[in-house]
N, C-alpha and C. Protein backbone atom coordinates (compact mmCIF):
# COMPACT_ATOMS: atom_id res chain seq x y z
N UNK A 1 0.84 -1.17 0.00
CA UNK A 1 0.00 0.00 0.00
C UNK A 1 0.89 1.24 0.00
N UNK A 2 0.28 2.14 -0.12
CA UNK A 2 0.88 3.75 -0.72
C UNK A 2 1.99 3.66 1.21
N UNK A 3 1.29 3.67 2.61
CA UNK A 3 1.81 4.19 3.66
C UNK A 3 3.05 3.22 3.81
N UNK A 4 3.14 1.82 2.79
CA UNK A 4 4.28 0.95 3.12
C UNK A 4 3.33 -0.59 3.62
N UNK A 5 2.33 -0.05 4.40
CA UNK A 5 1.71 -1.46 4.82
C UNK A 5 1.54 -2.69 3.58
N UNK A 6 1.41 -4.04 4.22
CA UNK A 6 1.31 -5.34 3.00
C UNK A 6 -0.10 -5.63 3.44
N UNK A 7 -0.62 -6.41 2.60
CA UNK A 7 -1.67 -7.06 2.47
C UNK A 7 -1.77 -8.24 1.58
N UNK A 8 -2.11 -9.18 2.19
CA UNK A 8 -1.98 -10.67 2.02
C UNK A 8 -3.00 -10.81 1.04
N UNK A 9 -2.81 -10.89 -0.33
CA UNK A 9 -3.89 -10.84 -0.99
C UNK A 9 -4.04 -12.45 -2.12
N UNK A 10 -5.29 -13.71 -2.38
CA UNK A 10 -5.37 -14.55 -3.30
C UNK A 10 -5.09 -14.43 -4.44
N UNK A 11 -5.62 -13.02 -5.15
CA UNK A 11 -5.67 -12.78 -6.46
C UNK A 11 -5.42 -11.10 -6.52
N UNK A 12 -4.93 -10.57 -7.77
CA UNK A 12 -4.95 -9.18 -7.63
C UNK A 12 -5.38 -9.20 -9.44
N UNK A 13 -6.13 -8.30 -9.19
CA UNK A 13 -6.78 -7.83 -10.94
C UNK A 13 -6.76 -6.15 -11.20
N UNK A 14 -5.81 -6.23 -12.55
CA UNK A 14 -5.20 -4.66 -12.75
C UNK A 14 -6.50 -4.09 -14.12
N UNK A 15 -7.13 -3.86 -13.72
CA UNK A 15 -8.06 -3.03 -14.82
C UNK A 15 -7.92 -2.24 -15.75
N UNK A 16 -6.98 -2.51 -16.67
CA UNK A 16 -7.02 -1.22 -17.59
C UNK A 16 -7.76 -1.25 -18.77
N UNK A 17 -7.66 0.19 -19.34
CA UNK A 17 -8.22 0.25 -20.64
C UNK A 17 -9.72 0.91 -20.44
N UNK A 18 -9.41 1.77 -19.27
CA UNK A 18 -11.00 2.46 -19.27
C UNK A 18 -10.83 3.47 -20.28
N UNK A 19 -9.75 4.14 -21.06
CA UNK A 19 -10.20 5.23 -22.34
C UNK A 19 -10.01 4.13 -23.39
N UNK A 20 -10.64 4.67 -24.21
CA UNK A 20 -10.27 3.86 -25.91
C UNK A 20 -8.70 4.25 -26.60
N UNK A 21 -8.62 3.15 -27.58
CA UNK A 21 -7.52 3.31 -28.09
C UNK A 21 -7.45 4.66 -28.64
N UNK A 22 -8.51 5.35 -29.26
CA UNK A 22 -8.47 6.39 -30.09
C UNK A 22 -7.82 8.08 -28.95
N UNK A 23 -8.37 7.51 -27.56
CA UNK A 23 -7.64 8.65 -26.82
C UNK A 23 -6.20 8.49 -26.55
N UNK A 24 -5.58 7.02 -26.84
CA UNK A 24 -4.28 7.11 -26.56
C UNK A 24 -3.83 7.69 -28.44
N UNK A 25 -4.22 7.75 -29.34
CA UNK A 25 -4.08 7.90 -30.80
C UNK A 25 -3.74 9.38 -30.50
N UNK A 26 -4.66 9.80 -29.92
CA UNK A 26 -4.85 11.36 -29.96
C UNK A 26 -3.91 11.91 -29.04
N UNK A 27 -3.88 11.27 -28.08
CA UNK A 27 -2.59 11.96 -27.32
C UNK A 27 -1.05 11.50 -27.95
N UNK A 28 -0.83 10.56 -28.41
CA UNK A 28 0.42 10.49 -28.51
C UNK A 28 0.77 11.12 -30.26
N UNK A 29 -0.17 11.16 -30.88
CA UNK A 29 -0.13 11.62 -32.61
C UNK A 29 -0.91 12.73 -32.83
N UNK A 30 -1.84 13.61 -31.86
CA UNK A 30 -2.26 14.66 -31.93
C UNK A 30 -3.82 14.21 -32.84
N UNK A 31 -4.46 15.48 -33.11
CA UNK A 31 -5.74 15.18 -33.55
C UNK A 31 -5.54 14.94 -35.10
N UNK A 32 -4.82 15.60 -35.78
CA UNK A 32 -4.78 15.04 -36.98
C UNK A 32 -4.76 13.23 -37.28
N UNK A 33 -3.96 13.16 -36.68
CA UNK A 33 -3.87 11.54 -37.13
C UNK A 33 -5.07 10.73 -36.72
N UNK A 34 -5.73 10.84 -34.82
CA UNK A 34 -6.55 10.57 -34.64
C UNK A 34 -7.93 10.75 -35.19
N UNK A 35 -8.18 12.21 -35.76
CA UNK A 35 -9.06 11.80 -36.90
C UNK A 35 -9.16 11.65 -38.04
N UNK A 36 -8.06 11.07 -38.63
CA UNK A 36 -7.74 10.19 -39.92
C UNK A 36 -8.13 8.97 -39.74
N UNK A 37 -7.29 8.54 -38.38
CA UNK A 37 -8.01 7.03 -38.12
C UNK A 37 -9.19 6.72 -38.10
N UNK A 38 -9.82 7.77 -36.95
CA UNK A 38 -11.11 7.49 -36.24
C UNK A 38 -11.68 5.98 -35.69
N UNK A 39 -12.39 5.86 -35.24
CA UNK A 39 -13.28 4.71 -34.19
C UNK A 39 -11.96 3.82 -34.10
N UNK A 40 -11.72 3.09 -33.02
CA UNK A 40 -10.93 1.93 -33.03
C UNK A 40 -11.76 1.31 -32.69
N UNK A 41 -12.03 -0.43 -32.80
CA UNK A 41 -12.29 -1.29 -31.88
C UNK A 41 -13.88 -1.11 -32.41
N UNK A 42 -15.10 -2.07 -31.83
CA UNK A 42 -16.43 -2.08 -32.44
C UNK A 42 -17.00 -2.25 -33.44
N UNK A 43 -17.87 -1.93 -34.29
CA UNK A 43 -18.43 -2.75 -35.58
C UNK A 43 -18.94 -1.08 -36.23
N UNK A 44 -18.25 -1.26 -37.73
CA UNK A 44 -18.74 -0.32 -38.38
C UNK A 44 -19.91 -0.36 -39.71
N UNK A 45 -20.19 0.06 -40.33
CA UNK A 45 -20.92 0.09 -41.27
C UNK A 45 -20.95 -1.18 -42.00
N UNK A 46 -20.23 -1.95 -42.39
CA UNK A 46 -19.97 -2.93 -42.69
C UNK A 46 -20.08 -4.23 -41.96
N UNK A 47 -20.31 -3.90 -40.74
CA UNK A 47 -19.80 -5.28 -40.25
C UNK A 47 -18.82 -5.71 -39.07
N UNK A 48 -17.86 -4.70 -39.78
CA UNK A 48 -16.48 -5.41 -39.83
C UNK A 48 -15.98 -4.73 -38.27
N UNK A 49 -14.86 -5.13 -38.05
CA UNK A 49 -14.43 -4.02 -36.42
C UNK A 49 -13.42 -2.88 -37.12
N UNK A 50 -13.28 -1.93 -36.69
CA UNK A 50 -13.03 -0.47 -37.04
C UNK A 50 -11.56 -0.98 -36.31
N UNK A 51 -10.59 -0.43 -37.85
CA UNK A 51 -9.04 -0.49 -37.82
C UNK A 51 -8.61 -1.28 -36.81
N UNK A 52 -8.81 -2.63 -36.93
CA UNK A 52 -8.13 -3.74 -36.10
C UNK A 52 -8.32 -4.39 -36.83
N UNK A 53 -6.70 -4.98 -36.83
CA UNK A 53 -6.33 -6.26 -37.47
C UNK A 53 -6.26 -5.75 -39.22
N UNK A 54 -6.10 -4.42 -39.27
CA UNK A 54 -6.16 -4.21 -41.07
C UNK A 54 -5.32 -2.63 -41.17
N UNK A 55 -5.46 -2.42 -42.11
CA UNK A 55 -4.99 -1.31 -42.35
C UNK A 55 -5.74 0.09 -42.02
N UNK A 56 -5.00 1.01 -41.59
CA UNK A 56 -6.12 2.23 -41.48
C UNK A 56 -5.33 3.28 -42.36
N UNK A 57 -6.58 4.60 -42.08
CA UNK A 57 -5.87 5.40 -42.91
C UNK A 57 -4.10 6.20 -42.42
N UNK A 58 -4.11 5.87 -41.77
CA UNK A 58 -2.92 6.60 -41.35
C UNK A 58 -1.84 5.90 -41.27
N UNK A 59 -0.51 5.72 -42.67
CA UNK A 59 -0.16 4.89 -43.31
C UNK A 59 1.36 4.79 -42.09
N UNK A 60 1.12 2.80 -42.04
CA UNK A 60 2.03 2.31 -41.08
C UNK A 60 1.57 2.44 -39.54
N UNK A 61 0.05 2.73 -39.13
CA UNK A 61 -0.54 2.71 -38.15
C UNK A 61 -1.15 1.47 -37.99
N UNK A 62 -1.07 0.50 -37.17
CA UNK A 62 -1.59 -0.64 -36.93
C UNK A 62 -2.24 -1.12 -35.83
N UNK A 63 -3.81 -1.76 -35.43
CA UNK A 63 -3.30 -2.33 -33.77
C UNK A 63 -4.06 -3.50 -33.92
N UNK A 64 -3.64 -4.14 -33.08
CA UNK A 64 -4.25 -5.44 -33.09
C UNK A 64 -4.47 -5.21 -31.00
N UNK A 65 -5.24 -5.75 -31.02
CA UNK A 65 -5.87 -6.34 -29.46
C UNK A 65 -6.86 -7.13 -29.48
N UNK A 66 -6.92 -7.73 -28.07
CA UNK A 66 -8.07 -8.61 -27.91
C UNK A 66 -7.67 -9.30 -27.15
N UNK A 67 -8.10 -10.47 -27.36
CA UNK A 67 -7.65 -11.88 -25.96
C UNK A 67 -5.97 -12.87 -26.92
N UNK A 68 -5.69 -12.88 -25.81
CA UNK A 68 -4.06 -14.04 -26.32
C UNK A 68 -4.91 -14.50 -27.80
N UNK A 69 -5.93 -15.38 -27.72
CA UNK A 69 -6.31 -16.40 -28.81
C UNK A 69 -6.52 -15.63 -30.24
N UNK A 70 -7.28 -14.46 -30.15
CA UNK A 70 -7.37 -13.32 -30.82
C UNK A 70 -6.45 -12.53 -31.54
N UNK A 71 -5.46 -12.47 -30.88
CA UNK A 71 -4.08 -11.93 -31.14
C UNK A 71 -3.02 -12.77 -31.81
N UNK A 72 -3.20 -14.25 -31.16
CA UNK A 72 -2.31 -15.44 -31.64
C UNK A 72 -2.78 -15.52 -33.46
N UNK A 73 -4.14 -15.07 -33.43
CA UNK A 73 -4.84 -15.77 -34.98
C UNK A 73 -4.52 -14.98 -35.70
N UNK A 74 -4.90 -13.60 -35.37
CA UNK A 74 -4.82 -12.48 -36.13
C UNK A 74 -3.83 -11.94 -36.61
N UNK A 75 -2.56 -12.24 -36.10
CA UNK A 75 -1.17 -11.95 -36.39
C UNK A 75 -0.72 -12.10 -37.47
N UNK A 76 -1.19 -12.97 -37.68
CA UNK A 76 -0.60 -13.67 -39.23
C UNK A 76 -1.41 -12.93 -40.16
N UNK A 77 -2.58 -12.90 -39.85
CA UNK A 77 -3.28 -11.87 -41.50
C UNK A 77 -2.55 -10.39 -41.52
N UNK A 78 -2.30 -10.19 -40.01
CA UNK A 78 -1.59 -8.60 -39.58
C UNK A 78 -0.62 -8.56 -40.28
N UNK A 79 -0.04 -9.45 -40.24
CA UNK A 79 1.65 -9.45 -40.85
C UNK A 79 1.82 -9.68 -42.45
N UNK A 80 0.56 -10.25 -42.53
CA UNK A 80 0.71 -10.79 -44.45
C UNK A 80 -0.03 -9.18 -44.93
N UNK A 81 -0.79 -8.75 -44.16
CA UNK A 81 -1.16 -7.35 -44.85
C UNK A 81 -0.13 -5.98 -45.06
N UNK A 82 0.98 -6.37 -44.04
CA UNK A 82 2.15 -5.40 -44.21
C UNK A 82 2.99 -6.19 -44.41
N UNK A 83 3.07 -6.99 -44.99
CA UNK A 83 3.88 -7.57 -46.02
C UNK A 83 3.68 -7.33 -47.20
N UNK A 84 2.15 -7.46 -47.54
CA UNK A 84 1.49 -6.64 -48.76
C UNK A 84 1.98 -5.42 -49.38
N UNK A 85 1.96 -4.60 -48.42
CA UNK A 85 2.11 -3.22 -48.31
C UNK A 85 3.32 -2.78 -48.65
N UNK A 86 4.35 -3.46 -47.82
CA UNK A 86 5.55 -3.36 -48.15
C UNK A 86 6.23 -3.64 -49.37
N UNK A 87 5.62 -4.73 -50.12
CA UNK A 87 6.00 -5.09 -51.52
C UNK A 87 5.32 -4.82 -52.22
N UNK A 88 3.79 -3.70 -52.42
CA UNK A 88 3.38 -2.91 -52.88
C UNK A 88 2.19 -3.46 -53.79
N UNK A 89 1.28 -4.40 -52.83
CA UNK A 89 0.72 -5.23 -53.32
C UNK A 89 -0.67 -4.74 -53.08
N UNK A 90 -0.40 -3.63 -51.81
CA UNK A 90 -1.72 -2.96 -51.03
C UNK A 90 -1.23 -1.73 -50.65
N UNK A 91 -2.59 -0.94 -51.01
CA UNK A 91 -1.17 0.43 -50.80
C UNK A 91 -1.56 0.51 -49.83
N UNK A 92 -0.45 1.93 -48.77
CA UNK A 92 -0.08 1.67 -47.38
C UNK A 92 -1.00 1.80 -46.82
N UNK A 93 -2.28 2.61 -47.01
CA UNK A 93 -2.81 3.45 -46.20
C UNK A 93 -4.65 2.92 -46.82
N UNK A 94 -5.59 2.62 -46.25
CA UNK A 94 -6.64 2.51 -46.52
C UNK A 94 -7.30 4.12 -46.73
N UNK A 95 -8.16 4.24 -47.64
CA UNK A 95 -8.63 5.67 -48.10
C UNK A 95 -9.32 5.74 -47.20
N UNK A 96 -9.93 7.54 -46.96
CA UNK A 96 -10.57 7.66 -46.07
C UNK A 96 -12.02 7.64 -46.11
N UNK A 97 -12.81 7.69 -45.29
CA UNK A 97 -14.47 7.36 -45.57
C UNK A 97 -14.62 8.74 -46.24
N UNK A 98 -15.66 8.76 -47.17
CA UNK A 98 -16.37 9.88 -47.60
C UNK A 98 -16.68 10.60 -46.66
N UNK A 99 -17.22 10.33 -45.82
CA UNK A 99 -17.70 11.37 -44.52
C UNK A 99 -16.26 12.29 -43.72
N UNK A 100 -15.15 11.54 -43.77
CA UNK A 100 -14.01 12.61 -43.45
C UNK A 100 -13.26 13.16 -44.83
N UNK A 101 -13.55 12.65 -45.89
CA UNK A 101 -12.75 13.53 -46.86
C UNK A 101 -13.58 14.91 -46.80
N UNK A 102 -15.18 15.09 -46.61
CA UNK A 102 -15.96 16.12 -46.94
C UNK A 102 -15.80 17.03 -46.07
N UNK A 103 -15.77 16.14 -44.59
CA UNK A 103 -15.27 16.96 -43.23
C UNK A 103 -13.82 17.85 -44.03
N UNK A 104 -13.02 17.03 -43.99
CA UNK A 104 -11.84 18.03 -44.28
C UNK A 104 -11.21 18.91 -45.17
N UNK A 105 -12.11 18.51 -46.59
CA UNK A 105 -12.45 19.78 -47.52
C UNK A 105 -12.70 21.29 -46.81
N UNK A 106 -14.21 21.13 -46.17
CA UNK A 106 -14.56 21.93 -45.46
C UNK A 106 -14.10 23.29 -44.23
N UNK A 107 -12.77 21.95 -43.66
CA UNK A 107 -12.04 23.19 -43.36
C UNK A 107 -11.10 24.57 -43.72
């Protein structure tokens, strides 16, 4: 504990991940990049989960998370897609949705 005292504890469980990835995006790459990316994580229009496990727009930005099993599977498509990329098979950067190219005309 913070005063020095111990406590005899069975189990200890560290909770993280109460902000989204997109607030650590934004703090460490500023807002531009973060809203290039936009949404991490969840189901978008498609279906599909928003910039995990694929390419986003913000070229050489990647994340993968989830559970060990999740991560163990996904790796390999992660890695064959920037492998892609790299030998110019996919270009780097996925385009951006219509809804932020119009946003950023605008400014």
């Amino acid at each position: 504990m913070r005063s020095g005292e111990t406590l005899a504890a069975d189990l200890i469980v560290l909770a993280t991940g109460y902000k989204g990835q997109e607030h650590l995006v934004r703090k460490l790459f500023g807002d531009d990049v973060a809203g290039r990316v936009g949404p991490i994580w969840g189901f978008g229009d498609e279906q599909e989960l928003r910039n995990m496990f694929t390419r986003t727009a913000q070229s050489g930005l990647w994340f993968i998370a989830g559970s060990l099993a999740q991560c163990r599977i996904y790796s390999k498509y992660l890695g064959l897609q920037i492998k892609a990329c790299e030998v110019g098979l996919l270009p780097r950067r996925r385009p951006l949705p219509d809804a932020l190219v119009v946003e950023a005309d605008s400014r």
